[in-house]
Protein backbone atom coordinates (compact mmCIF):
# COMPACT_ATOMS: atom_id res chain seq x y z
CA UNK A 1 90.31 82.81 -178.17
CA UNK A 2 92.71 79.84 -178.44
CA UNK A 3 95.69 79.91 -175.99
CA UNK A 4 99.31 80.32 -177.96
CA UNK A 5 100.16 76.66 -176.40
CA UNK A 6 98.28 74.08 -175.77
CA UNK A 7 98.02 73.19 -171.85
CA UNK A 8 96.12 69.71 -170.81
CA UNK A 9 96.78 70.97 -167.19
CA UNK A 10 94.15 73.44 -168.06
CA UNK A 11 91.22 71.10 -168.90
CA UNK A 12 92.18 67.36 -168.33
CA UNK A 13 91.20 67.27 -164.35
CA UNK A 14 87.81 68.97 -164.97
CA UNK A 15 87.39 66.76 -167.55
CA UNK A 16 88.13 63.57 -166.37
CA UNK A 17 86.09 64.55 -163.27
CA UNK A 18 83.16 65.19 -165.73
CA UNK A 19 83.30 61.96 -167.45
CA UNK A 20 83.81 59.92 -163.49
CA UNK A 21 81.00 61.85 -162.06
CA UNK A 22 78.75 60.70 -164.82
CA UNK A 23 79.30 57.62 -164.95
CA UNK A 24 80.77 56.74 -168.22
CA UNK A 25 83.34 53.91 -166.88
CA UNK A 26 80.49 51.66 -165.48
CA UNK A 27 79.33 48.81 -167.59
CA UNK A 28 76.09 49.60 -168.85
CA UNK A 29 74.69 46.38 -167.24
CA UNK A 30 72.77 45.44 -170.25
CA UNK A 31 72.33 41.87 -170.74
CA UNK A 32 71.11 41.67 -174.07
CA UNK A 33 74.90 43.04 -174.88
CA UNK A 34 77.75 41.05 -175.38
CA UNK A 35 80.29 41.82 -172.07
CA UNK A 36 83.74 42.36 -172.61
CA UNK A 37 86.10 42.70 -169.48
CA UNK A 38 89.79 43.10 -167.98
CA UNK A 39 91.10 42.79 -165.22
CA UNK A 40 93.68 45.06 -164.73
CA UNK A 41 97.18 43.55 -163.31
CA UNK A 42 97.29 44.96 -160.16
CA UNK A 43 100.24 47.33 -159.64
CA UNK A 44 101.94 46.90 -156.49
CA UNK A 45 101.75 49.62 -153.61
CA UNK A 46 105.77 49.49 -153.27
CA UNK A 47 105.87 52.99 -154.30
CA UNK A 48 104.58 54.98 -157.68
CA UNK A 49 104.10 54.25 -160.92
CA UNK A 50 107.07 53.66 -164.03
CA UNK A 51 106.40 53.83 -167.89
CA UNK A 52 105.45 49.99 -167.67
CA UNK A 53 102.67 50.68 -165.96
CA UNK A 54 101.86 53.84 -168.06
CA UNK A 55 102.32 51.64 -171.76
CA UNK A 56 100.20 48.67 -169.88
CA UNK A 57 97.35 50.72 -169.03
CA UNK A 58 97.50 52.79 -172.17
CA UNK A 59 96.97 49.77 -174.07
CA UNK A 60 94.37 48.24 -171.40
CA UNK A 61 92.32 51.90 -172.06
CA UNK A 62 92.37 51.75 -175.54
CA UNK A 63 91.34 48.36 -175.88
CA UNK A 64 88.17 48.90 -172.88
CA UNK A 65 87.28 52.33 -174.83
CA UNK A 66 87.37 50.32 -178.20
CA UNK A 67 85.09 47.80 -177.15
CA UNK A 68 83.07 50.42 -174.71
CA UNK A 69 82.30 52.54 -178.26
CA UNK A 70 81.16 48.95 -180.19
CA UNK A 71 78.69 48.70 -177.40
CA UNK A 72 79.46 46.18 -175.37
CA UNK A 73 78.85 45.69 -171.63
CA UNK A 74 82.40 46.80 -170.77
CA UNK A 75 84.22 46.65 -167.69
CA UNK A 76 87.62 47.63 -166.61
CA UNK A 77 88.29 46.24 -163.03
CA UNK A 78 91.42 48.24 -161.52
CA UNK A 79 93.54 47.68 -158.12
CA UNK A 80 95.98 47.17 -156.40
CA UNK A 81 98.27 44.34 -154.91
CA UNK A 82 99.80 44.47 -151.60
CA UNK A 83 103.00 42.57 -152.70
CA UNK A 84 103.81 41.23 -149.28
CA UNK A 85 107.60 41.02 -148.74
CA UNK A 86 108.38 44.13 -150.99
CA UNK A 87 106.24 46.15 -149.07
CA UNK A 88 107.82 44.71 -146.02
CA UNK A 89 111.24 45.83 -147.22
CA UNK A 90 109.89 49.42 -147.95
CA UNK A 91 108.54 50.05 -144.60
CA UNK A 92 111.59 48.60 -142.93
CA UNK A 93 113.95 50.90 -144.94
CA UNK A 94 111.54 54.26 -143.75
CA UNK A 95 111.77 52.88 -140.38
CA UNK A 96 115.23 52.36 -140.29
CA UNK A 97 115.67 55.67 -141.72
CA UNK A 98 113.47 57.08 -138.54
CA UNK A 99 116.34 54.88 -136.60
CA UNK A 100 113.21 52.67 -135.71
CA UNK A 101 113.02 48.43 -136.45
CA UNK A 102 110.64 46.17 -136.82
CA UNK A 103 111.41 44.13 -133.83
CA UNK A 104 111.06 46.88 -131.77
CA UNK A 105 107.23 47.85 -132.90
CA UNK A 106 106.16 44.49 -132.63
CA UNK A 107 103.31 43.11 -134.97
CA UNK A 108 100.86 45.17 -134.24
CA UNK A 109 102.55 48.73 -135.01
CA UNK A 110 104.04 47.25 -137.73
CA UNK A 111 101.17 46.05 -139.27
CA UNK A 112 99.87 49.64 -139.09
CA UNK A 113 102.93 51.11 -140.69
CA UNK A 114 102.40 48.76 -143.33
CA UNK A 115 98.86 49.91 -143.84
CA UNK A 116 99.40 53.11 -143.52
CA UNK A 117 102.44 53.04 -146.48
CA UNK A 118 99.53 51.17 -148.66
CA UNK A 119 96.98 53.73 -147.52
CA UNK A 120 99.58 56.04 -148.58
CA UNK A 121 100.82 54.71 -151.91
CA UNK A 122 97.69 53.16 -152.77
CA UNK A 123 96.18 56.07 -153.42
CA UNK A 124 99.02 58.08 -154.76
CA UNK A 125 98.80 55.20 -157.84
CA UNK A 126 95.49 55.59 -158.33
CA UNK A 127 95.64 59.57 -159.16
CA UNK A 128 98.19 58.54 -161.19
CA UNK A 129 95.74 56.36 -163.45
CA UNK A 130 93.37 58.97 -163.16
CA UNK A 131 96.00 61.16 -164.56
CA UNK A 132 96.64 59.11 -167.44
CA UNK A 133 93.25 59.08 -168.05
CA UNK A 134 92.55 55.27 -167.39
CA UNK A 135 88.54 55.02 -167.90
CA UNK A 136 88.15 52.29 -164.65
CA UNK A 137 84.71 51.26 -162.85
CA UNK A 138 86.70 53.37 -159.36
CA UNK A 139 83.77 52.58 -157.37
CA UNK A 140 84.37 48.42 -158.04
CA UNK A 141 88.33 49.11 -157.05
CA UNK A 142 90.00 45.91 -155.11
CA UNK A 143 93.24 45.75 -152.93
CA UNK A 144 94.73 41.75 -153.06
CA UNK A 145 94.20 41.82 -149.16
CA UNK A 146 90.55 42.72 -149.50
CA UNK A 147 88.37 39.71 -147.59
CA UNK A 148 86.42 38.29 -150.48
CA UNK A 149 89.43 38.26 -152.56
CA UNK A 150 91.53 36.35 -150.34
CA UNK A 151 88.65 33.90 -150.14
CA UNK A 152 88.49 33.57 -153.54
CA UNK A 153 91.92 32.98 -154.20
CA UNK A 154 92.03 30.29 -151.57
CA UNK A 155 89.45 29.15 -153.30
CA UNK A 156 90.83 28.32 -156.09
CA UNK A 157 93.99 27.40 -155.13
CA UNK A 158 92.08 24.13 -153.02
CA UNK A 159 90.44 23.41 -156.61
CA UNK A 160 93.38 23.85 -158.23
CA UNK A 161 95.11 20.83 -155.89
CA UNK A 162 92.29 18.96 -155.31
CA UNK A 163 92.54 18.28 -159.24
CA UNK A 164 95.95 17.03 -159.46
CA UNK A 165 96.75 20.56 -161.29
CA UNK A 166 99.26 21.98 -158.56
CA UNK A 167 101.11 20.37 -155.95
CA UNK A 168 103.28 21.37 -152.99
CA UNK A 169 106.91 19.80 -153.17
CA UNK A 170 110.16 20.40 -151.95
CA UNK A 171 112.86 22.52 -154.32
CA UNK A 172 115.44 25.07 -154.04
CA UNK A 173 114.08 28.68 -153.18
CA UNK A 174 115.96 32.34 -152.83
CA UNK A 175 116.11 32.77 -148.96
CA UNK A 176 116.50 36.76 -147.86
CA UNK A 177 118.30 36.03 -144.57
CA UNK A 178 117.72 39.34 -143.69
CA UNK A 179 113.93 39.27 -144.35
CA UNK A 180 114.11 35.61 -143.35
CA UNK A 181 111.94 34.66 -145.67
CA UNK A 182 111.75 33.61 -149.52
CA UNK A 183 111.54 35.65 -152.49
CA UNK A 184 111.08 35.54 -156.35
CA UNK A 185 113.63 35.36 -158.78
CA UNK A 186 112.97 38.77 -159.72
CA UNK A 187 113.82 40.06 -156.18
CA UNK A 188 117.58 38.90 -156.64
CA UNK A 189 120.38 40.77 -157.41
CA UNK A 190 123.13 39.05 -159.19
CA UNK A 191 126.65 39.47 -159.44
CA UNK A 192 129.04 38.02 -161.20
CA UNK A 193 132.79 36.63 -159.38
CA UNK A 194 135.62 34.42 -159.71
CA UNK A 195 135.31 30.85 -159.05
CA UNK A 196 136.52 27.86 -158.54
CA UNK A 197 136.53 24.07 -159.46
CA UNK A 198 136.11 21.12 -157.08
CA UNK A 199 136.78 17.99 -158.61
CA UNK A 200 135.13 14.75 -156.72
CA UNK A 201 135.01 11.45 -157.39
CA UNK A 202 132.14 9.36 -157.36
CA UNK A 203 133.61 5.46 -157.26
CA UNK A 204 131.33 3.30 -160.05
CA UNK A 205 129.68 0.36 -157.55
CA UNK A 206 131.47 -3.00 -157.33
CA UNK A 207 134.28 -1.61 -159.97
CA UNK A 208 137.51 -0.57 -159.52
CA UNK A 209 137.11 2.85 -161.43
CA UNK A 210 135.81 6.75 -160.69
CA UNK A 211 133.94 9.27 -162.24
CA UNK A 212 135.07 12.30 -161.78
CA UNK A 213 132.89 15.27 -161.04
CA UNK A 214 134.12 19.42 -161.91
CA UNK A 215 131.52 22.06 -159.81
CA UNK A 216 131.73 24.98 -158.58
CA UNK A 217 129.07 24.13 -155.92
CA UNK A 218 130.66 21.25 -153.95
CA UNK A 219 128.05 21.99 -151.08
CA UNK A 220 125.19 20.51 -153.45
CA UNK A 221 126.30 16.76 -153.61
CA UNK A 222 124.84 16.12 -150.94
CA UNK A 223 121.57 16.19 -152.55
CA UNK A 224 122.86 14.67 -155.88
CA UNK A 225 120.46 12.65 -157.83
CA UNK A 226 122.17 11.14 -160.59
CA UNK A 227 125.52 11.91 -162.62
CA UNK A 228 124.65 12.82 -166.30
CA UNK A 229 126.57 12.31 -169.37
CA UNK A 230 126.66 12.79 -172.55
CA UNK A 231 125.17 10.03 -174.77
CA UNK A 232 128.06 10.80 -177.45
CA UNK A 233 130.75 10.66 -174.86
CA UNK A 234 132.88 7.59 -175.46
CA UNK A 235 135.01 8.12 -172.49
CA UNK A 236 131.19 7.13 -170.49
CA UNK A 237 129.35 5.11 -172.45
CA UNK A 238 129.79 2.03 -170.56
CA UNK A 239 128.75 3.18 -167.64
CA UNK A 240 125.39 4.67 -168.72
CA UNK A 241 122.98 2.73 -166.82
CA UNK A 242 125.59 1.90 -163.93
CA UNK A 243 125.23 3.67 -160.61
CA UNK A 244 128.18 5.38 -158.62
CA UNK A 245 128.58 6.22 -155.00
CA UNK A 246 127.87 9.75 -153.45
CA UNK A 247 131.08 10.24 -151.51
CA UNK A 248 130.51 11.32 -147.65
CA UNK A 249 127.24 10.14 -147.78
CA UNK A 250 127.73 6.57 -149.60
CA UNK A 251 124.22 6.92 -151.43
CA UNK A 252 123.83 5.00 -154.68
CA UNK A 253 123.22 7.37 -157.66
CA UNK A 254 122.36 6.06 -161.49
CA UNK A 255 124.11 7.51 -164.79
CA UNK A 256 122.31 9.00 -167.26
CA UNK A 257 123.02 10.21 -170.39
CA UNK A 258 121.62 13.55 -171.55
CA UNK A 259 122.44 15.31 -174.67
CA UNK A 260 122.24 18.76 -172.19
CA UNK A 261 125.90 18.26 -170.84
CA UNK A 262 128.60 19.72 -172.71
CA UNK A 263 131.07 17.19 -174.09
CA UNK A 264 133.65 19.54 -174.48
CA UNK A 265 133.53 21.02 -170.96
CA UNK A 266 136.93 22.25 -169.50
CA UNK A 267 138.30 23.64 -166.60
CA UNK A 268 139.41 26.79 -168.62
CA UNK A 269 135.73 27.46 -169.56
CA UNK A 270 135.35 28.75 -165.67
């Protein structure tokens, strides 16, 4: 007899278990069959998962089942990523919430915090998955911090330089001065607040004339390059080509022109 609603809770976990106990998520390791793999984006252990992750992996299941039912060699490779410095942030907010600090572990304890929220989190993502129903090779599951992949990855990243294909070189960065440390562009909050113009001038070498410079960021002159105008600018053109003078620091700077600057600027714009 058929149940008035219908209940997944009541067959999904026995199910699922059926399917992982038997196998049916490892590639068949045939090689006379065309392989098909992905890797799955490893979510980060920061905490659980959002509908991102459950619309990514719905599409990554139906696309490994697809192929898994055309017969290929199939794998779907899941994990996890350790995400370094929003981890860190985590486990310092529990600890400060326990009135505890990093400082005052030390390394060591901290380290084992840290492993311990992964441990934690980790595996709270990966019943997730299993509750979505995400047919992964479980027994082939990698963590970022894992010791052949870090090899790997260093691997690669000494190819990658040794062929001229990435470089290390100095550039602005987000600094966390409370994690002391760097972070993405995606880890910054921004907020939006009045400001101000500083107007500088730059004195055009071995002429009697200025340029005059608007910013709001007076601090980074100091590490000007050049002074761009627009080509179109009539009140400039002569001095495309020209260099000017960095005031404080007296460093010689070129003009440019460069259809990127907006001719009609104003201070009212800020």
């Amino acid at each position: 007899m058929l149940n008035e609603k219908f209940n997944p809770k009541d067959f999904e976990d026995e199910l699922y278990e059926k399917w992982e106990k038997n196998g049916y998520f490892k590639p068949s390791m045939d090689k006379t069959k065309e392989s098909f793999c992905i890797m799955m984006p490893p979510p980060n252990v920061t905490g659980k998962l959002h509908m991102g992750h459950a619309l990514d992996d719905t599409i990554q299941d139906i696309l490994i089942r697809f192929k898994r039912m055309q017969g290929y060699n199939t794998l779907w490779l899941p994990g996890s990523d350790h995400s370094a410095i929003s981890t860190e942030m985590k486990v310092v907010q529990k600890l400060k919430s326990e009135g505890k600090t990093k400082e005052e572990l030390g390394r060591e304890k901290f380290l084992e915090e840290a492993w311990e929220w992964t441990r934690i989190y980790g595996g709270t993502i990966q019943e997730q998955q299993r509750k979505l129903g995400c047919s992964c090779d479980w027994d082939r599951r990698r963590f970022t911090l894992d010791e052949g992949l870090s090899e790997a990855v260093l691997e690669q990243f000494v190819k990658l330089y040794n062929e001229g294909l990435i470089y290390k070189g100095t550039r602005m960065v987000n600094w966390c001065p409370n994690c002391h440390t760097a972070i993405s562009d995606a880890e910054v909050e921004y907020k939006e607040e009045d400001s101000h113009l500083w107007h500088l001038r730059y004195k055009v070498k071995d002429e009697d004339k200025y340029v005059e410079v608007a910013t709001t960021r007076p601090e980074t002159m100091l590490g000007d390059t050049a002074v761009a105008v627009h080509p179109d600018d009539k009140r400039y053109k002569d001095l495309v080509g020209k260099t000017v003078i960095v005031p404080i620091v007296n460093r010689e700077i070129p003009v440019i022109a460069d259809e990127f600057v907006e001719k009609e600027f104003r201070n009212s714009d800020v």
